[in-house]
C-alpha atoms as a PDB file:
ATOM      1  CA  UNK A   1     200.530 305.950 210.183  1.00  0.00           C
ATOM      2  CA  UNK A   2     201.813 302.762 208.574  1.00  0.00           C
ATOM      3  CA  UNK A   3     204.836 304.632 207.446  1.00  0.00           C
ATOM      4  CA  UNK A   4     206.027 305.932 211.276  1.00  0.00           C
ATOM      5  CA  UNK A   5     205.721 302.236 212.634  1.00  0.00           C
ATOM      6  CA  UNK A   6     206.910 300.228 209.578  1.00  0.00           C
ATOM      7  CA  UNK A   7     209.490 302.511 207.835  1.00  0.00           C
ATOM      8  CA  UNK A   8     209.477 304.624 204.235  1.00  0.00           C
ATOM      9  CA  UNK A   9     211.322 301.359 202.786  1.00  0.00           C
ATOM     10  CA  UNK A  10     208.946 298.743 203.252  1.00  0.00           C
ATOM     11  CA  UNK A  11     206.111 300.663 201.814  1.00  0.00           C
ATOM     12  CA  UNK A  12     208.564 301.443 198.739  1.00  0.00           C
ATOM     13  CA  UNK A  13     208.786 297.928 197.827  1.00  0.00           C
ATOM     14  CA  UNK A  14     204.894 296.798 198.115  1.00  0.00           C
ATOM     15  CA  UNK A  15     203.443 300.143 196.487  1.00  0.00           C
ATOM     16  CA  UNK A  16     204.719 299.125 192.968  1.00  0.00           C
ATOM     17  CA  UNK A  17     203.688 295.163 193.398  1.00  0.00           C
ATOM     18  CA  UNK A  18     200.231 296.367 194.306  1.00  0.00           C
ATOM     19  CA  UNK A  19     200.558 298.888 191.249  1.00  0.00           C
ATOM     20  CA  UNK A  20     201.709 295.756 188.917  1.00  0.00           C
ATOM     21  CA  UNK A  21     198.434 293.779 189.826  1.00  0.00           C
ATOM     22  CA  UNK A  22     195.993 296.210 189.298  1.00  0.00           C
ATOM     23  CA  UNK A  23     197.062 296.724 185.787  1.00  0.00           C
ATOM     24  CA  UNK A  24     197.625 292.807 184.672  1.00  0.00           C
ATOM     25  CA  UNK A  25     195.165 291.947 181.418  1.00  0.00           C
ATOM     26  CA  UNK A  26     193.088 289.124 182.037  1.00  0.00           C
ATOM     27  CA  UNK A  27     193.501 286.512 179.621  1.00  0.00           C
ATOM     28  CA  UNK A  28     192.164 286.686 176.471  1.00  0.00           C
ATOM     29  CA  UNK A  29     189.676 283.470 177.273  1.00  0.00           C
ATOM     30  CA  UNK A  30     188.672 284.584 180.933  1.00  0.00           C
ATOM     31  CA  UNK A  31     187.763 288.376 178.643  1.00  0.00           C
ATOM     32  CA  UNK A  32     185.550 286.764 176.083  1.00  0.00           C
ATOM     33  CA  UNK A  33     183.809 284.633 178.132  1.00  0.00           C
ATOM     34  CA  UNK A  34     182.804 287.220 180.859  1.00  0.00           C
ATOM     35  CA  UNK A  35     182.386 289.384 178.256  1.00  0.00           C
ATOM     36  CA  UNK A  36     178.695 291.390 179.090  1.00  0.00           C
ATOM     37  CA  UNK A  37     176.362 289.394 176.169  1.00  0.00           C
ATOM     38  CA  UNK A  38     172.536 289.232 175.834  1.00  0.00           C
ATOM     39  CA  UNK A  39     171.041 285.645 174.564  1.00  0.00           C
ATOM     40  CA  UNK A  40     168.530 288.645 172.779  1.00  0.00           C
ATOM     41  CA  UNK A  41     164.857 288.210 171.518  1.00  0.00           C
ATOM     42  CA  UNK A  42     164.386 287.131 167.640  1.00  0.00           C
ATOM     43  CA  UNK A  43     166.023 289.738 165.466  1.00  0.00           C
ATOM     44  CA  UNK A  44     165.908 290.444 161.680  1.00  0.00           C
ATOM     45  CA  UNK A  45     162.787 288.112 161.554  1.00  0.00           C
ATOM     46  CA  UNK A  46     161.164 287.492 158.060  1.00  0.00           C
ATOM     47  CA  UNK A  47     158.121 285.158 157.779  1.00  0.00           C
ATOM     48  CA  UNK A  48     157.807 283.803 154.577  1.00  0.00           C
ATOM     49  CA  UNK A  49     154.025 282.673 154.866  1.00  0.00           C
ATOM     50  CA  UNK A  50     154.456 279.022 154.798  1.00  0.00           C
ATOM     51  CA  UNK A  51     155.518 278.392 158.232  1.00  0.00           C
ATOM     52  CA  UNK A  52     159.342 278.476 157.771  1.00  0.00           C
ATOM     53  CA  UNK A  53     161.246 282.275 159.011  1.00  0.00           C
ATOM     54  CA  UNK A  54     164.692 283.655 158.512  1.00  0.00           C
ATOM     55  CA  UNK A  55     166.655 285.609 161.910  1.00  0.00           C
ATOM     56  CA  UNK A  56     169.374 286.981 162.117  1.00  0.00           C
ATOM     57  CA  UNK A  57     170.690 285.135 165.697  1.00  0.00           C
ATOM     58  CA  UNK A  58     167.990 282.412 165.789  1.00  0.00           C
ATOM     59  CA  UNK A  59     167.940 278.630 164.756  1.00  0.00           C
ATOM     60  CA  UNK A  60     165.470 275.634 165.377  1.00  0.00           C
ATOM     61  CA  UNK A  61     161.620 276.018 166.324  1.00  0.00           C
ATOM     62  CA  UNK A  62     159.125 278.110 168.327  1.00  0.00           C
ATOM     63  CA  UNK A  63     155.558 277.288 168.815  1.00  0.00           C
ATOM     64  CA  UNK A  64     153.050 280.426 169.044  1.00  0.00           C
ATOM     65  CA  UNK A  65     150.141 281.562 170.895  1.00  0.00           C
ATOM     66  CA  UNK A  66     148.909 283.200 173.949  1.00  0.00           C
ATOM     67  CA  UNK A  67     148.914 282.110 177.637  1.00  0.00           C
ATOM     68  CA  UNK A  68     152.506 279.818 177.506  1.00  0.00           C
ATOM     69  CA  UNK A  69     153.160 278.644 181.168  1.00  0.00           C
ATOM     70  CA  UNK A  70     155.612 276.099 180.136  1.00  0.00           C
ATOM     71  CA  UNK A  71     158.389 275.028 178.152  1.00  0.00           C
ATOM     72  CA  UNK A  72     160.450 272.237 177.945  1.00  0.00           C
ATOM     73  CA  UNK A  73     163.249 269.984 175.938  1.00  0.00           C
ATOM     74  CA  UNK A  74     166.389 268.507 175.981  1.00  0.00           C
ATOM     75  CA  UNK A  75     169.505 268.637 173.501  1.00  0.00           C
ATOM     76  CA  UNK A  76     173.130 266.603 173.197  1.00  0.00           C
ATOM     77  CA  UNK A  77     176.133 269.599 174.191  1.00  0.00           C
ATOM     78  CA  UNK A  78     177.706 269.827 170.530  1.00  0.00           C
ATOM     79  CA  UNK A  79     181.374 269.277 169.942  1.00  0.00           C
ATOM     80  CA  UNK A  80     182.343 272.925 168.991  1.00  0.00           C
ATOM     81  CA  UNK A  81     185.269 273.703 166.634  1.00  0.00           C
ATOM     82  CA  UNK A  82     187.162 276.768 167.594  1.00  0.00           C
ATOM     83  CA  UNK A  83     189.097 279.071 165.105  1.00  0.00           C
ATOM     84  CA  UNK A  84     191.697 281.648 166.233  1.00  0.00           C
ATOM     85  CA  UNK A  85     188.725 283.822 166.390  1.00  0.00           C
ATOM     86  CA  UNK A  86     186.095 284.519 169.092  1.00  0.00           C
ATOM     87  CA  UNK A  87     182.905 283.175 168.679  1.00  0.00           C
ATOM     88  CA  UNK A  88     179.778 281.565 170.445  1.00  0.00           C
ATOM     89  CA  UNK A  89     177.149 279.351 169.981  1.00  0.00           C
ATOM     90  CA  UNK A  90     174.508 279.138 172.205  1.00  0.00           C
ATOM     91  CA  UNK A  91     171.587 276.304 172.694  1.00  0.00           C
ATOM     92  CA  UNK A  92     168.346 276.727 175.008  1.00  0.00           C
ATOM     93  CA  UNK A  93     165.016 276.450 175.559  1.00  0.00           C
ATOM     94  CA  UNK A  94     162.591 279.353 176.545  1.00  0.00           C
ATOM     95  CA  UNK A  95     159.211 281.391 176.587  1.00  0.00           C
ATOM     96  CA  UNK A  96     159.221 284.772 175.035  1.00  0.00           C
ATOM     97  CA  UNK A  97     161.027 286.190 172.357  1.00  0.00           C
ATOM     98  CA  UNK A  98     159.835 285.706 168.948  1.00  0.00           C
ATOM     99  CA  UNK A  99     157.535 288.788 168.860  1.00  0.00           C
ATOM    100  CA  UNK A 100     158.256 289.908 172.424  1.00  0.00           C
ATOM    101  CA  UNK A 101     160.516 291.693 174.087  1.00  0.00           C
ATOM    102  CA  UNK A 102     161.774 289.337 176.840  1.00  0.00           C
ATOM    103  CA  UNK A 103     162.923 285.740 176.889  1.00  0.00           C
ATOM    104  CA  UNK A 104     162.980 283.555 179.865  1.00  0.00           C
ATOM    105  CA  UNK A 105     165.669 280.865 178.640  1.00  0.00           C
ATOM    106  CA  UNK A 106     167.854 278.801 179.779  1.00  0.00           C
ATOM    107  CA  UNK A 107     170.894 276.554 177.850  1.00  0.00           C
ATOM    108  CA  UNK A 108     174.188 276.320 177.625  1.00  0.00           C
ATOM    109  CA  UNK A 109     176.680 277.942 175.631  1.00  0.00           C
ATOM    110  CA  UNK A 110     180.351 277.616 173.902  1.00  0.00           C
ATOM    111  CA  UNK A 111     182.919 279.788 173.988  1.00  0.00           C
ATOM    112  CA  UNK A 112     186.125 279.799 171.452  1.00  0.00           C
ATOM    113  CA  UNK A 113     189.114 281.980 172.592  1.00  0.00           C
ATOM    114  CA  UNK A 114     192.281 281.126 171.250  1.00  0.00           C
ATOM    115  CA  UNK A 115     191.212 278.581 169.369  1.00  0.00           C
ATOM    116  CA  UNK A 116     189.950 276.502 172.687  1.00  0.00           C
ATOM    117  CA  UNK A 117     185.953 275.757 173.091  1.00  0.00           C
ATOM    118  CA  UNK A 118     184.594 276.655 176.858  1.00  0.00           C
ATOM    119  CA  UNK A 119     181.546 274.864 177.555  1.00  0.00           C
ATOM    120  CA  UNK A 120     178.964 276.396 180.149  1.00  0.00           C
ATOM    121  CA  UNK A 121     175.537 276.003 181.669  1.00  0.00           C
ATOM    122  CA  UNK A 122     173.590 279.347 182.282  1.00  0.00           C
ATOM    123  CA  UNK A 123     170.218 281.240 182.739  1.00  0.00           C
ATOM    124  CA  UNK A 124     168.395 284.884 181.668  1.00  0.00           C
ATOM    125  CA  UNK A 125     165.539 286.871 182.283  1.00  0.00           C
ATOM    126  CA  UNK A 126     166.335 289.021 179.232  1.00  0.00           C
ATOM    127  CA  UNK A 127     166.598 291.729 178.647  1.00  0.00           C
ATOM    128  CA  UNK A 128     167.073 293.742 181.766  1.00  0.00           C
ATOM    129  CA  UNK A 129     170.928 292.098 182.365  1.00  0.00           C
ATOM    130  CA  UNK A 130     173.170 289.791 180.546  1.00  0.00           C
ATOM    131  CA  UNK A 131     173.134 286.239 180.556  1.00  0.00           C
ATOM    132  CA  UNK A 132     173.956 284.887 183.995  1.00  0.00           C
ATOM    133  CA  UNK A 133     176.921 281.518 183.720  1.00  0.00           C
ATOM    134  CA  UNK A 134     176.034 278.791 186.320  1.00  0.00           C
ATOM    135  CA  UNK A 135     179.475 278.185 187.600  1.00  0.00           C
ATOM    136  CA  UNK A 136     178.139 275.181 190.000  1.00  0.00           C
ATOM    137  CA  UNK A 137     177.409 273.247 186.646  1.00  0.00           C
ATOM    138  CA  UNK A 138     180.174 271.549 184.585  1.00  0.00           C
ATOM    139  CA  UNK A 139     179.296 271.227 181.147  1.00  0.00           C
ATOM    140  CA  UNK A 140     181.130 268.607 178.267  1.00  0.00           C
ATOM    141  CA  UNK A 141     180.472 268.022 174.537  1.00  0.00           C
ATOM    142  CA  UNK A 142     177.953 265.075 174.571  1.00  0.00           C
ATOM    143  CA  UNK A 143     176.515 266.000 178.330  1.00  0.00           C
ATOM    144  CA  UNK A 144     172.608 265.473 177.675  1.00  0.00           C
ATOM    145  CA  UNK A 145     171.334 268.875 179.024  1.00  0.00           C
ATOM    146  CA  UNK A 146     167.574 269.100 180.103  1.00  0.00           C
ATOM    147  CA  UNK A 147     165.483 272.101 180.627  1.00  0.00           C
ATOM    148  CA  UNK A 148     162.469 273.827 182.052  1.00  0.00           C
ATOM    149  CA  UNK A 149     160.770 277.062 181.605  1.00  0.00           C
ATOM    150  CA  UNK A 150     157.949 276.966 184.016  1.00  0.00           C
ATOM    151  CA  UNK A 151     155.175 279.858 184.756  1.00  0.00           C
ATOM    152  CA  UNK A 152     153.150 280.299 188.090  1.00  0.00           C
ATOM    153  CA  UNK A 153     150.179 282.215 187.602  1.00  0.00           C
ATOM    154  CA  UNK A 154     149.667 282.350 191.511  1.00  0.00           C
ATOM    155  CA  UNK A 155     153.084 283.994 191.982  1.00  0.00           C
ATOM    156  CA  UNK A 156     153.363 285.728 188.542  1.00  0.00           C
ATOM    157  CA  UNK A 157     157.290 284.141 188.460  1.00  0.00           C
ATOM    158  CA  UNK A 158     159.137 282.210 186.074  1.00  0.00           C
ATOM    159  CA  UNK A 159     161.015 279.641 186.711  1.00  0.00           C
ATOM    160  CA  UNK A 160     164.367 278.463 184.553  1.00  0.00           C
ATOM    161  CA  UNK A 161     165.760 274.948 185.620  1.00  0.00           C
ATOM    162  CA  UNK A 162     168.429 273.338 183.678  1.00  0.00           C
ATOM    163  CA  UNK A 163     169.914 269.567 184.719  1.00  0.00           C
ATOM    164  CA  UNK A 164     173.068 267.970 183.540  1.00  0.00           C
ATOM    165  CA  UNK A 165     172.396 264.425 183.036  1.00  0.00           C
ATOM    166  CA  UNK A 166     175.519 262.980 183.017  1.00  0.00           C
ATOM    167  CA  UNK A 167     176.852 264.109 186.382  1.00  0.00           C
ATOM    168  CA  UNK A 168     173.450 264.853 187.861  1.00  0.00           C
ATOM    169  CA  UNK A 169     173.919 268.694 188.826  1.00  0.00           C
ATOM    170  CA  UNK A 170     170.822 271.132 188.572  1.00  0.00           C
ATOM    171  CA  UNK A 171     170.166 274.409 188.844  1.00  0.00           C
ATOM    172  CA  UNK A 172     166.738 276.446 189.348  1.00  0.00           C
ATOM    173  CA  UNK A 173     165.933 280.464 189.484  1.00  0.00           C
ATOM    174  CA  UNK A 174     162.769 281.792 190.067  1.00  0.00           C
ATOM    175  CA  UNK A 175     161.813 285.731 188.925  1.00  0.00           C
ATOM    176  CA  UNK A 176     159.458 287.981 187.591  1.00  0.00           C
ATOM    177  CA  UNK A 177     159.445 289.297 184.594  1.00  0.00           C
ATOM    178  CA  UNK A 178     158.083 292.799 183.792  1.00  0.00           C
ATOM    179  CA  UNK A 179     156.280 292.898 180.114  1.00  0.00           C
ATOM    180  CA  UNK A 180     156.522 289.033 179.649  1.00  0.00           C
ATOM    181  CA  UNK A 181     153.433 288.096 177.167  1.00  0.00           C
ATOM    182  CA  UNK A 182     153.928 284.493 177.327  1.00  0.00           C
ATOM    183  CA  UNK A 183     153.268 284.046 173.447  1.00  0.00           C
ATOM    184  CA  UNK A 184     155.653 281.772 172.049  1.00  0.00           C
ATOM    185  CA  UNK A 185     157.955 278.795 173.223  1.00  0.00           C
ATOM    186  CA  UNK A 186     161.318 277.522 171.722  1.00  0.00           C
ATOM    187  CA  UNK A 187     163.934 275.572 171.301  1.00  0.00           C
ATOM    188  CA  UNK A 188     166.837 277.407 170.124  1.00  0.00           C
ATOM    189  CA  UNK A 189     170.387 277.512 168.883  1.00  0.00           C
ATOM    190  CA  UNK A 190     171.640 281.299 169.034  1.00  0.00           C
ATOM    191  CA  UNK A 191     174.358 283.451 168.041  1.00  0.00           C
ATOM    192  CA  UNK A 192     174.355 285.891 171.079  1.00  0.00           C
ATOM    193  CA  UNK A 193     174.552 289.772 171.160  1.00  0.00           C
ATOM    194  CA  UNK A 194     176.332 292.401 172.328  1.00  0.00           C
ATOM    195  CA  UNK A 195     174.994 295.427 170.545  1.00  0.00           C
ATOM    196  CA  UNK A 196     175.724 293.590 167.154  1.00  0.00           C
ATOM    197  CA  UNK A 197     174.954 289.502 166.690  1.00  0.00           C
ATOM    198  CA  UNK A 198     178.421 288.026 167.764  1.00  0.00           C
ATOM    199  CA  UNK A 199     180.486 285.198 165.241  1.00  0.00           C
ATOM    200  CA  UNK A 200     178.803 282.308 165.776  1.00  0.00           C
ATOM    201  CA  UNK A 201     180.455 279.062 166.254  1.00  0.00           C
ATOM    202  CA  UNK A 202     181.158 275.910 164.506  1.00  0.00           C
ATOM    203  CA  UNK A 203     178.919 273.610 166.504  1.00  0.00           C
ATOM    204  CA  UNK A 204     178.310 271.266 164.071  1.00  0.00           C
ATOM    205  CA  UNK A 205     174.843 269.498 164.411  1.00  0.00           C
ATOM    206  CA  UNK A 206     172.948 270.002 167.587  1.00  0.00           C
ATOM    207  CA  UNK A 207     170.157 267.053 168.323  1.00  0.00           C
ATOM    208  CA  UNK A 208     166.714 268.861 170.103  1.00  0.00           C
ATOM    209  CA  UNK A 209     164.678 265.732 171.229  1.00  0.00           C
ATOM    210  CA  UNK A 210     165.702 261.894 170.549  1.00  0.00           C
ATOM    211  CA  UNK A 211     169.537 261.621 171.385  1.00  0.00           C
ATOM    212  CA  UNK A 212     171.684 259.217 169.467  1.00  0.00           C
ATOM    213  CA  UNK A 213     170.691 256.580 171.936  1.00  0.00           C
ATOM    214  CA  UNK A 214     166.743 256.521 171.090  1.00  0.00           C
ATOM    215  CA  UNK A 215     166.340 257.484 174.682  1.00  0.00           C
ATOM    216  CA  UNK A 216     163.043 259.714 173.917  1.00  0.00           C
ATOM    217  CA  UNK A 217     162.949 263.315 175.567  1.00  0.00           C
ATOM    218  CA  UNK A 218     159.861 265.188 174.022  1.00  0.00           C
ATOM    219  CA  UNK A 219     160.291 269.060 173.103  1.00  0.00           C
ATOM    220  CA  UNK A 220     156.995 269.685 175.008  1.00  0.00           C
ATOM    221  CA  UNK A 221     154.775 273.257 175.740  1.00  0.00           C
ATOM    222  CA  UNK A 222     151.841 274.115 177.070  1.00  0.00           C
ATOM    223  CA  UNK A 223     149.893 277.401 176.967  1.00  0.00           C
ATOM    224  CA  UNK A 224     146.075 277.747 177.468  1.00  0.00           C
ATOM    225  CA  UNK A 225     144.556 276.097 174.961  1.00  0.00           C
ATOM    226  CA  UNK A 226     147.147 273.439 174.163  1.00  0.00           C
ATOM    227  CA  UNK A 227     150.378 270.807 175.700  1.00  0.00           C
ATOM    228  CA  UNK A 228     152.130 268.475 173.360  1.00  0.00           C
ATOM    229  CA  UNK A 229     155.193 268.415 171.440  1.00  0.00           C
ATOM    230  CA  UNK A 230     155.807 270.881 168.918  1.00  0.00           C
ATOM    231  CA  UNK A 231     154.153 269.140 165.925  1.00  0.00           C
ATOM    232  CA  UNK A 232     151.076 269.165 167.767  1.00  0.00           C
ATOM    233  CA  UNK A 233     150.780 272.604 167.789  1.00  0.00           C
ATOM    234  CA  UNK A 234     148.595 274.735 165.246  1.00  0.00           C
ATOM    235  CA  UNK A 235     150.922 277.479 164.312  1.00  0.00           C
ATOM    236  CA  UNK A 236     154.583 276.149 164.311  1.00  0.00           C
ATOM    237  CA  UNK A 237     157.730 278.408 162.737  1.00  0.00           C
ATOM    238  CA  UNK A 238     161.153 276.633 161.593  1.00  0.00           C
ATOM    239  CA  UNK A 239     163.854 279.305 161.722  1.00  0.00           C
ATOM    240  CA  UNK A 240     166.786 279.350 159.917  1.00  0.00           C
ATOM    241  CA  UNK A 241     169.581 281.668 161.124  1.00  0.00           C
ATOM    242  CA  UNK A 242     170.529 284.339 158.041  1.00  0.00           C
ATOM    243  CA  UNK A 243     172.655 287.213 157.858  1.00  0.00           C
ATOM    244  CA  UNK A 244     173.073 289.544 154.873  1.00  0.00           C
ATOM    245  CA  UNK A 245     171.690 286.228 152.216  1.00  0.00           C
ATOM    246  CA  UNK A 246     174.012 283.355 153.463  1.00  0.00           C
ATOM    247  CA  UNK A 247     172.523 281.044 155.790  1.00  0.00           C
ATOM    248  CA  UNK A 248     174.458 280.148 158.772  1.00  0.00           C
ATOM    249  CA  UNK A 249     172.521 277.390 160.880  1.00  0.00           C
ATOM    250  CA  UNK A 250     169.297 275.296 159.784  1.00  0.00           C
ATOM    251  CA  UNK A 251     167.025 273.191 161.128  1.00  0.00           C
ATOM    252  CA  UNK A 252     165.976 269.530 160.116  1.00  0.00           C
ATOM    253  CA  UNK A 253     162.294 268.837 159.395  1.00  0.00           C
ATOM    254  CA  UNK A 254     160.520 267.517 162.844  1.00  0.00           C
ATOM    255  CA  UNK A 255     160.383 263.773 163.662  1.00  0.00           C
ATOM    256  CA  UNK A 256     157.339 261.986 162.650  1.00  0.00           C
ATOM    257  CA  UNK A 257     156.245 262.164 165.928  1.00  0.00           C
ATOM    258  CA  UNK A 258     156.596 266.154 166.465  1.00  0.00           C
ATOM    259  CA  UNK A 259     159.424 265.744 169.231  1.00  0.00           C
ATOM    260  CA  UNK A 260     162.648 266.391 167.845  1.00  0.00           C
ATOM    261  CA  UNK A 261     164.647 267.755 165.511  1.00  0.00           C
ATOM    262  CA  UNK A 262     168.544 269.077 165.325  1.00  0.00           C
ATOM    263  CA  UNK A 263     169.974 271.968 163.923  1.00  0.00           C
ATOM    264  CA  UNK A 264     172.844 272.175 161.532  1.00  0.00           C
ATOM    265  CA  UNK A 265     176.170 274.714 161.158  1.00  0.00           C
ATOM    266  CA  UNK A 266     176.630 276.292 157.956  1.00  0.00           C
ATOM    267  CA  UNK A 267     178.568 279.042 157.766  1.00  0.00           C
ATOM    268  CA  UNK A 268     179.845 282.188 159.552  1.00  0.00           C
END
């Protein structure tokens, strides 16, 4: 039809410009960060007995128990430096995960592609899809990042909110989670997945709790028995993240006080 009214030439010349579209590569940053990736449940873990654990994609602290309805914490966006690889490296707090097999989480995450760090805020209900970006929220090094991981026992829902506070955007989703045990909380720095734990990134030292200010922002959970900070309570793990014997990102000692802590780059 188009051919009779319009004429054989015209559709000559836009067949191959639709043709040379369809088959353009993205760039190589747009590919790595939409990339399909899974901020995964604890893998490789090894408790040593004494309170301290080895993962292969965790870093930082979880709190164990039964009956966890909420989670919460706050951390300082690292300045990440990039190499000409790809990597990631991933910060959030959640429920779930450490001996379970879903994680209700929610962070924010860096990029490097080409040598150049991409900073975003997102959210997951793992495992069931990847990690959903938050493309309303824009995310710098040294944004003070806030989040929640709330559950309603009326509704049987989690809820993931996650607030910048330096330009004042938010974000909140609200789902249910099939299998969820509710038997840990953390506070987290991650190398992500995608069938295999991904390079992580050099994000130097990420601050959980106290930013460099003193302004106070407890790492705080509550379950059934128990809300506090994490020193308060009675089974506590610090995780270090190792792969194949070299360690690759570990965690301070807690504050005095049992709010805060940061988490340290090592190696790749």
């Amino acid at each position: 039809m188009i051919t009779k009214r319009f004429g054989i030439l015209i559709m000559t010349a836009i067949a191959p410009a639709f043709a040379q579209v369809a088959s353009a590569p993205r760039p190589a940053h747009v590919s790595a960060i939409t990339a399909p990736r899974y901020h995964s449940v604890m893998q490789s873990r090894f408790e040593r007995g004494d309170g301290t654990v080895t993962s292969g994609n965790w870093s930082g602290y979880a709190v164990t128990g039964s009956g966890f309805n909420l989670a919460k914490g706050s951390w300082i966006v690292p300045t990440v430096t990039c190499n000409s690889a790809t990597q990631y490296a991933v910060f959030w707090v959640g429920i779930d995960g450490y001996a379970s097999n879903t994680v209700e989480q929610t962070g924010t995450e860096t990029v490097c592609s080409g040598g150049t760090p991409h900073y975003s805020a997102w959210y997951e209900f793992c495992c069931t899809e990847p990690i959903i970006t938050i493309p309303s929220m824009t995310v710098l090094p040294g944004d003070k990042m806030s989040a929640t991981v709330a559950y309603n026992t009326s509704t049987g829902k989690f809820t993931v909110q996650i607030i910048d506070e330096r330009t004042g955007q938010k974000f909140a989703k609200s789902a249910a989670v099939a299998g969820a045990q509710r038997t840990s909380a953390e506070w987290i720095a991650e190398a992500p997945s995608a069938g295999i734990i991904l390079p992580l990134a050099d994000f130097g030292t990420v601050l959980f709790g106290k930013d460099t200010t003193g302004i106070a922002a407890t790492n705080y959970a509550r379950n059934s028995s128990k809300a506090g900070p994490i020193g308060v309570f009675p089974v506590i793990e610090q995780i270090t993240m190792e792969k194949s014997g070299v360690m690759e990102s570990i965690p301070s000692g807690l504050s005095s006080d049992g709010t805060s802590f940061s988490a340290t780059w090592a190696a790749q």
